[in-house]
PDB file of N, CA and C in Angstrom:
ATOM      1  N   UNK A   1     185.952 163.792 -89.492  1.00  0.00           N
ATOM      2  CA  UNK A   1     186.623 162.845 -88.645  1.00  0.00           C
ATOM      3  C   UNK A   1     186.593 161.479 -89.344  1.00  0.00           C
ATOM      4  N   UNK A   2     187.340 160.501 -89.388  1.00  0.00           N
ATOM      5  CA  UNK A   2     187.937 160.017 -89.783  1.00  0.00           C
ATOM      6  C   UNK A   2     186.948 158.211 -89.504  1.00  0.00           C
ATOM      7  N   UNK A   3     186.272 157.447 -90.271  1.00  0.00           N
ATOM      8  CA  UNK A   3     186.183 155.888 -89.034  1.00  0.00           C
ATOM      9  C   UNK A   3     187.072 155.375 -88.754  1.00  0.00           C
ATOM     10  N   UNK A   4     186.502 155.069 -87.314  1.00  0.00           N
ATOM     11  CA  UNK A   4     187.736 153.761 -86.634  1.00  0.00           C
ATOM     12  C   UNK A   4     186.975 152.755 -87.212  1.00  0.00           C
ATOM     13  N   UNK A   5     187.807 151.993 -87.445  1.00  0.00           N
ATOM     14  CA  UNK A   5     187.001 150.711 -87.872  1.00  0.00           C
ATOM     15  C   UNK A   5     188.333 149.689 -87.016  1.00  0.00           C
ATOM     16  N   UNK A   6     187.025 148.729 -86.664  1.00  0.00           N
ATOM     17  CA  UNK A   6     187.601 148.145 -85.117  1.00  0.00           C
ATOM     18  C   UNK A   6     188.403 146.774 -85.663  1.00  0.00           C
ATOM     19  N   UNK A   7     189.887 146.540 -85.817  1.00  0.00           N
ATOM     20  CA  UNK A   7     190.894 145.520 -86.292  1.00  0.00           C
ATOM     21  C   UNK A   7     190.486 144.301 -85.117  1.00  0.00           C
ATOM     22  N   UNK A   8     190.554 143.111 -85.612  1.00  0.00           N
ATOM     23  CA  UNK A   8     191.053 142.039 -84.796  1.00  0.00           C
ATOM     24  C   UNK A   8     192.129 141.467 -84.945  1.00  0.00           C
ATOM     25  N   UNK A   9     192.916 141.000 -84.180  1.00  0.00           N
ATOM     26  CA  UNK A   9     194.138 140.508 -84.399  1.00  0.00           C
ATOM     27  C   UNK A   9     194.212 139.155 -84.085  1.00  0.00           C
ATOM     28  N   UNK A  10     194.196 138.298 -85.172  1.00  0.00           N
ATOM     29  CA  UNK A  10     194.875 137.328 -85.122  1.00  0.00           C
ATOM     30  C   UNK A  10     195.775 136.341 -84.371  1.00  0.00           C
ATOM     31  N   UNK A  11     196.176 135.978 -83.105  1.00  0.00           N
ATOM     32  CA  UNK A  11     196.775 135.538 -82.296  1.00  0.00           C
ATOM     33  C   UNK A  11     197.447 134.132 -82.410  1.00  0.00           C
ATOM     34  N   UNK A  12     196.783 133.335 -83.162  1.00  0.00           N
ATOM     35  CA  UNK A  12     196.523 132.115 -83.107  1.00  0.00           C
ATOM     36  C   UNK A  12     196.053 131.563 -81.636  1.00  0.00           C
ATOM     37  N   UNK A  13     195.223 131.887 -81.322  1.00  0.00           N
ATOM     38  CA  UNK A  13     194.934 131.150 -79.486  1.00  0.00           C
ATOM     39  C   UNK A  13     194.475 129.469 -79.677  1.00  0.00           C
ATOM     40  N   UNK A  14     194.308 129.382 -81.055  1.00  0.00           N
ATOM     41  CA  UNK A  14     193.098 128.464 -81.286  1.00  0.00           C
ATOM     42  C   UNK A  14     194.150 127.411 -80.963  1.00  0.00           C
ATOM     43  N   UNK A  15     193.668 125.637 -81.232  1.00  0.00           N
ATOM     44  CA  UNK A  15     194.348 124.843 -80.809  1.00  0.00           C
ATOM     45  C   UNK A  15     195.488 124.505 -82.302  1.00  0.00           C
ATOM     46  N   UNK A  16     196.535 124.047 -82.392  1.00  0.00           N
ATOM     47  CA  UNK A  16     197.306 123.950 -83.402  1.00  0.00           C
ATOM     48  C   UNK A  16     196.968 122.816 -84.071  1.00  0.00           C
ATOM     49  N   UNK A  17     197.403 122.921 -85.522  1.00  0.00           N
ATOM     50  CA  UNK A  17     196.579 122.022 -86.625  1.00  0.00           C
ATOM     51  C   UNK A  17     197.525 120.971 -87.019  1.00  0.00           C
ATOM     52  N   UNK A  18     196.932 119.442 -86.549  1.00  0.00           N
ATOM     53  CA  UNK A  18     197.424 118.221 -86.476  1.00  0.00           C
ATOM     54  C   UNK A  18     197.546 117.577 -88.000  1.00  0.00           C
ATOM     55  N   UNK A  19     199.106 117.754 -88.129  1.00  0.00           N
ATOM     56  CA  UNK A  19     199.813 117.261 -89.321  1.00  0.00           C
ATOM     57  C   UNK A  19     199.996 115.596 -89.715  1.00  0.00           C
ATOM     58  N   UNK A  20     200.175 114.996 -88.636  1.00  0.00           N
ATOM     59  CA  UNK A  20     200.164 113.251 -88.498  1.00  0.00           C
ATOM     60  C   UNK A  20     199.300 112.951 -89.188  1.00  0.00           C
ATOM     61  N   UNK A  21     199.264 111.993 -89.723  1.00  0.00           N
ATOM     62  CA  UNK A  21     198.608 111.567 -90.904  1.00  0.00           C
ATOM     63  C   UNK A  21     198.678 110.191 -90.236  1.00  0.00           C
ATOM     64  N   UNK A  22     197.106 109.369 -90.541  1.00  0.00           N
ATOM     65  CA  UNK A  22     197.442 107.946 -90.160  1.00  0.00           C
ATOM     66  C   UNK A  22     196.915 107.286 -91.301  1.00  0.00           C
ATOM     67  N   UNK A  23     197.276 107.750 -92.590  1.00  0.00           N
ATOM     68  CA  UNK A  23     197.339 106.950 -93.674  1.00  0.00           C
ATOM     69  C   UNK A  23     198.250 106.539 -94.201  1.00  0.00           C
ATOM     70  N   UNK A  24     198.665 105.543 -95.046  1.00  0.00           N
ATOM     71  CA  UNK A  24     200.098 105.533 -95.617  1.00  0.00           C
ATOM     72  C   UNK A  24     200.554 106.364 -96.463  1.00  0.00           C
ATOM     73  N   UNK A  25     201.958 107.199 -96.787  1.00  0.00           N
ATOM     74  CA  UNK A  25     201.866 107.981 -97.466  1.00  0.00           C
ATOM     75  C   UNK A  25     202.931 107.108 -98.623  1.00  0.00           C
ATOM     76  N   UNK A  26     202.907 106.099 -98.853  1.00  0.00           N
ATOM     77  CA  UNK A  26     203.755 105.277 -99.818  1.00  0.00           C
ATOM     78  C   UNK A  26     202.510 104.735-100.622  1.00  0.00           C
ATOM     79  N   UNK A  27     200.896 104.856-100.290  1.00  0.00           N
ATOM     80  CA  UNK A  27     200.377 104.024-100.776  1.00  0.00           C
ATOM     81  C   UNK A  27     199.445 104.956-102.008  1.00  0.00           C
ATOM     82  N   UNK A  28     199.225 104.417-102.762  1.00  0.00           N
ATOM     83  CA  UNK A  28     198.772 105.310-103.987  1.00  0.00           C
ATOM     84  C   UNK A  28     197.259 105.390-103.974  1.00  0.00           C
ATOM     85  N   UNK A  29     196.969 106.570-103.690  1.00  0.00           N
ATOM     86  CA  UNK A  29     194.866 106.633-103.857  1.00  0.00           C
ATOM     87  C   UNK A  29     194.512 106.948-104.956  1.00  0.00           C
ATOM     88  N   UNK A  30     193.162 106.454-105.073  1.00  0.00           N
ATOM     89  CA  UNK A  30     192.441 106.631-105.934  1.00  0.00           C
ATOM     90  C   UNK A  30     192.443 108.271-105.969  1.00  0.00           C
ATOM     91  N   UNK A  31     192.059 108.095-107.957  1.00  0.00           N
ATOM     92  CA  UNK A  31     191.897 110.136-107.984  1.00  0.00           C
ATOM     93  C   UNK A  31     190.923 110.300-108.225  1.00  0.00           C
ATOM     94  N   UNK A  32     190.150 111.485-107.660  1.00  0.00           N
ATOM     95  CA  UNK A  32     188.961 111.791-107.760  1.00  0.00           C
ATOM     96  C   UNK A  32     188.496 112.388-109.014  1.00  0.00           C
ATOM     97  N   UNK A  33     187.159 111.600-109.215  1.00  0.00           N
ATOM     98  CA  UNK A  33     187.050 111.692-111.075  1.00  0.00           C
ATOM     99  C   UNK A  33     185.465 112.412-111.104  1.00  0.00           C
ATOM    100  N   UNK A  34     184.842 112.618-109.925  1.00  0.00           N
ATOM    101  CA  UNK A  34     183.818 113.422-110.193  1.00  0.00           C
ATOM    102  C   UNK A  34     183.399 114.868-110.712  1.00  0.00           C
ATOM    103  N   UNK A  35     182.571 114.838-111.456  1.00  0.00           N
ATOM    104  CA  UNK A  35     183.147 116.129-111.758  1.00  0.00           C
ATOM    105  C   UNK A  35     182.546 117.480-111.485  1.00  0.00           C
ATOM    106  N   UNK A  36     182.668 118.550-111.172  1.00  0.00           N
ATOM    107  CA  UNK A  36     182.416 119.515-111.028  1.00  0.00           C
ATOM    108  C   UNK A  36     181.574 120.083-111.533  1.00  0.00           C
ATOM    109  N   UNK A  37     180.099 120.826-110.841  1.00  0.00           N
ATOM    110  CA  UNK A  37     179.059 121.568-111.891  1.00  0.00           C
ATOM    111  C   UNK A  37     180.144 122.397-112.899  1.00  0.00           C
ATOM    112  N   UNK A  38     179.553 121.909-114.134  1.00  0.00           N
ATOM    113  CA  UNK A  38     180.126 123.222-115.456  1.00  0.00           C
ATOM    114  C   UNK A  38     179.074 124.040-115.520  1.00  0.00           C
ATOM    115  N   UNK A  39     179.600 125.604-115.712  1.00  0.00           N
ATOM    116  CA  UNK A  39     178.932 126.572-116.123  1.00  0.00           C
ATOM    117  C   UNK A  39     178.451 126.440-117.288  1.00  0.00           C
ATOM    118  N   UNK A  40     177.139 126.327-117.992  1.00  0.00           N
ATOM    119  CA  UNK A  40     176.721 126.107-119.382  1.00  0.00           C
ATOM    120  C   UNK A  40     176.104 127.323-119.637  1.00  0.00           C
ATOM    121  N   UNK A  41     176.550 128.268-120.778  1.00  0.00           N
ATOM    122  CA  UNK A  41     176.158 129.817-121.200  1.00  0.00           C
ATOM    123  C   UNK A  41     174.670 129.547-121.193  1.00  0.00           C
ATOM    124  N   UNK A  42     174.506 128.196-121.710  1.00  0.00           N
ATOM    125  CA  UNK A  42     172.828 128.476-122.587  1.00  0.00           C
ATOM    126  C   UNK A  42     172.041 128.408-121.448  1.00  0.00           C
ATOM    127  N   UNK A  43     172.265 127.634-120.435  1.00  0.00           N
ATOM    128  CA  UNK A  43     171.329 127.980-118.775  1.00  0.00           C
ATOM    129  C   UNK A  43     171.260 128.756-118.064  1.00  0.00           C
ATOM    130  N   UNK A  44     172.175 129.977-118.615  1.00  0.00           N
ATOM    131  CA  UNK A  44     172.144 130.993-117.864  1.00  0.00           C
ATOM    132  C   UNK A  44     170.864 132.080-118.723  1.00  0.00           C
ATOM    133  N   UNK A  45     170.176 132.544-117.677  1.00  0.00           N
ATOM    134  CA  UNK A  45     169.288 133.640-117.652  1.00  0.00           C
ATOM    135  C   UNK A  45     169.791 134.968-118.179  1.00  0.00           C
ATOM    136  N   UNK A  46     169.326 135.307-119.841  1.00  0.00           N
ATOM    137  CA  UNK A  46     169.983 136.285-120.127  1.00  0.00           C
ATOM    138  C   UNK A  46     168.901 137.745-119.792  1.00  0.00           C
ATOM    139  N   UNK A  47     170.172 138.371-119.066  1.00  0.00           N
ATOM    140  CA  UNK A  47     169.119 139.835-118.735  1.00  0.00           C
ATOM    141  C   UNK A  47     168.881 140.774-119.861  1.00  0.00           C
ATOM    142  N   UNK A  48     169.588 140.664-121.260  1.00  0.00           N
ATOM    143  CA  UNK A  48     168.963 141.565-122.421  1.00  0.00           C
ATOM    144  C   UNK A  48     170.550 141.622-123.035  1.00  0.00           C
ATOM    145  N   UNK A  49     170.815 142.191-124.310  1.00  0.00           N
ATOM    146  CA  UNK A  49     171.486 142.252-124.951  1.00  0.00           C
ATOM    147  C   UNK A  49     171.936 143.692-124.645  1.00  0.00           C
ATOM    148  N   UNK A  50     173.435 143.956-124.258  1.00  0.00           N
ATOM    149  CA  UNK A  50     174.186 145.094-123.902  1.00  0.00           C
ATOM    150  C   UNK A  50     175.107 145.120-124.698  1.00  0.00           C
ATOM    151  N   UNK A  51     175.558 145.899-125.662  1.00  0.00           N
ATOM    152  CA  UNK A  51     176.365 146.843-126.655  1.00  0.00           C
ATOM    153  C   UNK A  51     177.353 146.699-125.855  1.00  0.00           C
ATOM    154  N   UNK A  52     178.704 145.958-126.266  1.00  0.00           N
ATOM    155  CA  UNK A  52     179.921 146.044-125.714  1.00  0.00           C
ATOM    156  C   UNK A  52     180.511 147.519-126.457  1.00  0.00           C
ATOM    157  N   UNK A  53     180.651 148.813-125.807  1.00  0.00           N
ATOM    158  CA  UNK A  53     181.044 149.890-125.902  1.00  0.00           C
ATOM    159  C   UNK A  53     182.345 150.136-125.395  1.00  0.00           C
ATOM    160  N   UNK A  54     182.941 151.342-125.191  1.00  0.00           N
ATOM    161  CA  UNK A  54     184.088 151.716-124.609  1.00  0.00           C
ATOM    162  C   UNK A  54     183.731 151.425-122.950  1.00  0.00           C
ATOM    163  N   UNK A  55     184.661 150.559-122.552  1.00  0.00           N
ATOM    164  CA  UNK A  55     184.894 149.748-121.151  1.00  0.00           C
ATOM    165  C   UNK A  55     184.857 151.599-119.856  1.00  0.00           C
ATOM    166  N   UNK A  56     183.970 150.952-118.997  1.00  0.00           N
ATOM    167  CA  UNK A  56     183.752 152.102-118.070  1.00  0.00           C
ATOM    168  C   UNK A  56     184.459 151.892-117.489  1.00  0.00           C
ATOM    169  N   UNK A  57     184.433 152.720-116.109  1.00  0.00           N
ATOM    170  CA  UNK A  57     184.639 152.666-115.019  1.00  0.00           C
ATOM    171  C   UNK A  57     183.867 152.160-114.098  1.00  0.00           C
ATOM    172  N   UNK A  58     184.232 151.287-113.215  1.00  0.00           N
ATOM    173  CA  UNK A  58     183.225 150.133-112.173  1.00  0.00           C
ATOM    174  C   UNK A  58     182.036 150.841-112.033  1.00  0.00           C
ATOM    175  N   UNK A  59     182.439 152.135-111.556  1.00  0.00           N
ATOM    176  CA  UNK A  59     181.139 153.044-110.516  1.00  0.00           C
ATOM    177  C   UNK A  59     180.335 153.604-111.681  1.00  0.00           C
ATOM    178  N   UNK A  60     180.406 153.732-113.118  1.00  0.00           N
ATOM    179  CA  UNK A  60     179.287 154.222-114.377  1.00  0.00           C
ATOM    180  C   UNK A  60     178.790 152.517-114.548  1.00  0.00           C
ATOM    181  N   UNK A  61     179.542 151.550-114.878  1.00  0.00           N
ATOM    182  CA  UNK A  61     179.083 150.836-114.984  1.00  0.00           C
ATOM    183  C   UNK A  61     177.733 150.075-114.253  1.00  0.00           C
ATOM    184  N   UNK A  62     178.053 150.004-113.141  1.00  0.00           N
ATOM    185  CA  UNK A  62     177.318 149.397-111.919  1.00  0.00           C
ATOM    186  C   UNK A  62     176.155 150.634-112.379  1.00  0.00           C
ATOM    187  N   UNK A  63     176.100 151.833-112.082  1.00  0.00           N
ATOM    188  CA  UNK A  63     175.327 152.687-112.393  1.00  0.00           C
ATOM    189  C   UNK A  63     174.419 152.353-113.285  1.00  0.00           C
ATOM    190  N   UNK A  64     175.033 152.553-114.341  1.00  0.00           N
ATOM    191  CA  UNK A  64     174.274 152.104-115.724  1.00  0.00           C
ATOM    192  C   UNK A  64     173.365 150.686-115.809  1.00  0.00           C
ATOM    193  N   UNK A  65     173.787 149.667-115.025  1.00  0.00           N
ATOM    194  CA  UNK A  65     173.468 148.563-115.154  1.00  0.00           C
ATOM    195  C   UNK A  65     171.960 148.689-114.482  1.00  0.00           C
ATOM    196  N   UNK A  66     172.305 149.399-112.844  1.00  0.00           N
ATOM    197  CA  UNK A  66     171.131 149.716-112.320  1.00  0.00           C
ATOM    198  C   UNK A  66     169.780 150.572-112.836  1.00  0.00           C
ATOM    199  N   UNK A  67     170.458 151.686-113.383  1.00  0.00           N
ATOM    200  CA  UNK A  67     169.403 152.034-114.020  1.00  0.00           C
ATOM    201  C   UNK A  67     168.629 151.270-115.242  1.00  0.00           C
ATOM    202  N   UNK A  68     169.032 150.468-116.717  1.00  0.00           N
ATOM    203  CA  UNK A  68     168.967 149.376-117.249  1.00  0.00           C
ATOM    204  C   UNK A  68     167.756 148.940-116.361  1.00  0.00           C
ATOM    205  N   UNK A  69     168.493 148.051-114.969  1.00  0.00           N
ATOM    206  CA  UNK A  69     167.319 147.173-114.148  1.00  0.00           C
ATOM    207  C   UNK A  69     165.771 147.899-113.535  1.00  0.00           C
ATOM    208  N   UNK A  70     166.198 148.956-113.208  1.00  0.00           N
ATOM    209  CA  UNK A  70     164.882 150.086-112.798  1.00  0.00           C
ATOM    210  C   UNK A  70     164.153 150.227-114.078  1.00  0.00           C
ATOM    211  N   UNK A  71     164.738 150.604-115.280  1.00  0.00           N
ATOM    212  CA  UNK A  71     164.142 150.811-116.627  1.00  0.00           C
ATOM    213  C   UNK A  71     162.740 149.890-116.890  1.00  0.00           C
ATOM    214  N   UNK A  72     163.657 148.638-116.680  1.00  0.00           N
ATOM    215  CA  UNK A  72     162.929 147.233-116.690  1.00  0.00           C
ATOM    216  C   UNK A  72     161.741 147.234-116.002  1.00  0.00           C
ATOM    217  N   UNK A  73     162.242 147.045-115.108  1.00  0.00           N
ATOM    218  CA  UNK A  73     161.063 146.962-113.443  1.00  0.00           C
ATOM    219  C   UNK A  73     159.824 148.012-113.804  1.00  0.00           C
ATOM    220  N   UNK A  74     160.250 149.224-114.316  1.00  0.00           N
ATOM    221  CA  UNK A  74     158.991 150.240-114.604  1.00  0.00           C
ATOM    222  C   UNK A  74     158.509 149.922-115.767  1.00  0.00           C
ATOM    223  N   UNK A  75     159.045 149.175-116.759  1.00  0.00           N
ATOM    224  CA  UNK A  75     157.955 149.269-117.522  1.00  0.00           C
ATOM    225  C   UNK A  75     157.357 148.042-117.626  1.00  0.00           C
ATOM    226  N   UNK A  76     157.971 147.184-116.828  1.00  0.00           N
ATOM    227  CA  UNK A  76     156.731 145.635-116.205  1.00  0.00           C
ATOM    228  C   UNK A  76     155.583 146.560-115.258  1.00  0.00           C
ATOM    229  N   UNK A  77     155.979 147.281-114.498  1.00  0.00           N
ATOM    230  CA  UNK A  77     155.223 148.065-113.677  1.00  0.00           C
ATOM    231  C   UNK A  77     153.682 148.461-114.388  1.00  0.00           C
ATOM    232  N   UNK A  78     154.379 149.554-115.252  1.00  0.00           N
ATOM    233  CA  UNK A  78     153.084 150.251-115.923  1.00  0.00           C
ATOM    234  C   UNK A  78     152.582 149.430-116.881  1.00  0.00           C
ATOM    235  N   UNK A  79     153.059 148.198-117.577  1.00  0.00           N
ATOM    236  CA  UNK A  79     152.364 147.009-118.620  1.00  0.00           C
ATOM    237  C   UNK A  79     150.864 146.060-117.600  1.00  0.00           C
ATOM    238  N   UNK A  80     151.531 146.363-116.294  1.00  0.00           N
ATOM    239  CA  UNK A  80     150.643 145.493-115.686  1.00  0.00           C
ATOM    240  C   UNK A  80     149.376 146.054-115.000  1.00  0.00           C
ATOM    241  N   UNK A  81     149.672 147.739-114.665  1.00  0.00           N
ATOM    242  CA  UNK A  81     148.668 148.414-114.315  1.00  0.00           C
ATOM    243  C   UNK A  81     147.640 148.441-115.287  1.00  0.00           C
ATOM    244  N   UNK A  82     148.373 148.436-117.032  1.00  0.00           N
ATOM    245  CA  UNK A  82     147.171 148.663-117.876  1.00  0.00           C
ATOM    246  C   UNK A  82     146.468 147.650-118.199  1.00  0.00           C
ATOM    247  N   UNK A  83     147.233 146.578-117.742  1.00  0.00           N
ATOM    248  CA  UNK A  83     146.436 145.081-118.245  1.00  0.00           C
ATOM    249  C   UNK A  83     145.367 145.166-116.961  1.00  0.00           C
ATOM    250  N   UNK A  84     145.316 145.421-115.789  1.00  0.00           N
ATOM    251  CA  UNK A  84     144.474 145.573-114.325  1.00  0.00           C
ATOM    252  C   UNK A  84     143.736 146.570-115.094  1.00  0.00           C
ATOM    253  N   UNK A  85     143.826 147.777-115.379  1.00  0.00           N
ATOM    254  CA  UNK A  85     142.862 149.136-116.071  1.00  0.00           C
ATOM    255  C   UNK A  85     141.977 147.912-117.178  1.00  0.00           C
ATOM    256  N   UNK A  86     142.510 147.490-118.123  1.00  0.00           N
ATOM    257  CA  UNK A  86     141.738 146.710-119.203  1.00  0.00           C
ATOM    258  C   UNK A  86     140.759 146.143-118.676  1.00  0.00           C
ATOM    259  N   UNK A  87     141.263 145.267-118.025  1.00  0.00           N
ATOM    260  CA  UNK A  87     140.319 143.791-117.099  1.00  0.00           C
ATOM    261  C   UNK A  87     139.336 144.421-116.180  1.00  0.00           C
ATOM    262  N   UNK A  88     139.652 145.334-115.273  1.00  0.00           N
ATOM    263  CA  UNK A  88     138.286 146.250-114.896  1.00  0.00           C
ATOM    264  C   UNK A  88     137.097 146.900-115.716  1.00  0.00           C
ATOM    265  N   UNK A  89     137.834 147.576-116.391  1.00  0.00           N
ATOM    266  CA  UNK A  89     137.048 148.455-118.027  1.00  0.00           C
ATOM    267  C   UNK A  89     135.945 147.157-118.346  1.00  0.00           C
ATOM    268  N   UNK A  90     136.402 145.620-118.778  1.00  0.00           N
ATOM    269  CA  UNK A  90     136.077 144.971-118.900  1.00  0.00           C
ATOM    270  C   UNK A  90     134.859 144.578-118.138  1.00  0.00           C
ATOM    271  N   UNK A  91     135.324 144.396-117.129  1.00  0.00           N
ATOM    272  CA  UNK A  91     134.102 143.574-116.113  1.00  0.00           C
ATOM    273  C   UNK A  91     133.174 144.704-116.144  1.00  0.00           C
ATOM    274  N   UNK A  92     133.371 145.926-115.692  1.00  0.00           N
ATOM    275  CA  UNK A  92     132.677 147.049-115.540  1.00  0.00           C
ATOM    276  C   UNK A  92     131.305 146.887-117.080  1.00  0.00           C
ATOM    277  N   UNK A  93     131.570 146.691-117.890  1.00  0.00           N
ATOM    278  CA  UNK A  93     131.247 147.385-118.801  1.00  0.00           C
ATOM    279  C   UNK A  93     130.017 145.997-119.257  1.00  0.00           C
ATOM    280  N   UNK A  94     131.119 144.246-119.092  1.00  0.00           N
ATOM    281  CA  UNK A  94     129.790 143.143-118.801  1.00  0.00           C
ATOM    282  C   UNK A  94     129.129 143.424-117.827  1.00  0.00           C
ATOM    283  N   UNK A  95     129.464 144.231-116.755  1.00  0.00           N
ATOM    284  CA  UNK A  95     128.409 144.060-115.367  1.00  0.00           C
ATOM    285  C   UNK A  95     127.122 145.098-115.935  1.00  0.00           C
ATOM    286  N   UNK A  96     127.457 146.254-116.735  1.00  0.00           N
ATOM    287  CA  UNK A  96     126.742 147.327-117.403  1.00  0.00           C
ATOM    288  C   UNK A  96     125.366 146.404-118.366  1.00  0.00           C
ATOM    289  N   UNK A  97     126.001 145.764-119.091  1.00  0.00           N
ATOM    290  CA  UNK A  97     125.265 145.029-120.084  1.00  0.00           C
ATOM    291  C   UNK A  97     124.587 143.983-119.454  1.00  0.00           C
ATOM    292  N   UNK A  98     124.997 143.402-118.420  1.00  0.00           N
ATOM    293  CA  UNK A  98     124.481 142.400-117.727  1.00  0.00           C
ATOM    294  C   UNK A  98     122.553 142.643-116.991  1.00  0.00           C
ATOM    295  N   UNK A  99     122.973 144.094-116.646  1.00  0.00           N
ATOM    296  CA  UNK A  99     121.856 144.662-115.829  1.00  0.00           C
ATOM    297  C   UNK A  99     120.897 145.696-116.923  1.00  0.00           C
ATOM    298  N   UNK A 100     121.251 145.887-118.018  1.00  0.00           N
ATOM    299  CA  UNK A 100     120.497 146.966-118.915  1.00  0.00           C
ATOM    300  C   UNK A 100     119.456 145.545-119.888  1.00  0.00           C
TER     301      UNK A 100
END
């Protein structure tokens, strides 16, 4: 079976949008000279160097990317369990020597 997926329609009920202008429109304004955040490559956070290959399809891509990010995540994962395993081993072993 099929979703309904529930449409709203548009009506305009709302109140109508006031065109009058009470500025002069003969008179010349200032142009706005501020400028816009620029995107700068080098501030951007690079997530790793990816092999521009034969162009996927959205849904391998996205895929691929995710797995990539899980890749990551596990092996911060298990780098940090062994550094916790080390640092115990450690204490364990001054607390050993401490008392002999």
């Amino acid at each position: 079976m099929a979703k309904q997926r529930s449409k709203k329609k548009n009506k305009g009920d709302g109140a109508p949008m006031e065109v009058s202008s009470d500025k002069a429109v003969d008179m010349p304004q200032s142009m706005d000279t501020c400028e816009a955040a620029t995107s700068n490559p080098a501030l951007k956070p690079s997530i790793g160097k990816i092999k521009k290959g034969i162009p996927l399809r959205r849904a391998k891509n996205m895929k691929k990317q995710k797995t990539i990010a899980r890749a990551v995540i596990n092996s911060e994962k298990s780098a940090e369990k062994v550094l916790k395993s080390k640092n115990k081993m450690s204490r364990i072993q001054s607390a050993k020597t401490l008392y002999e």
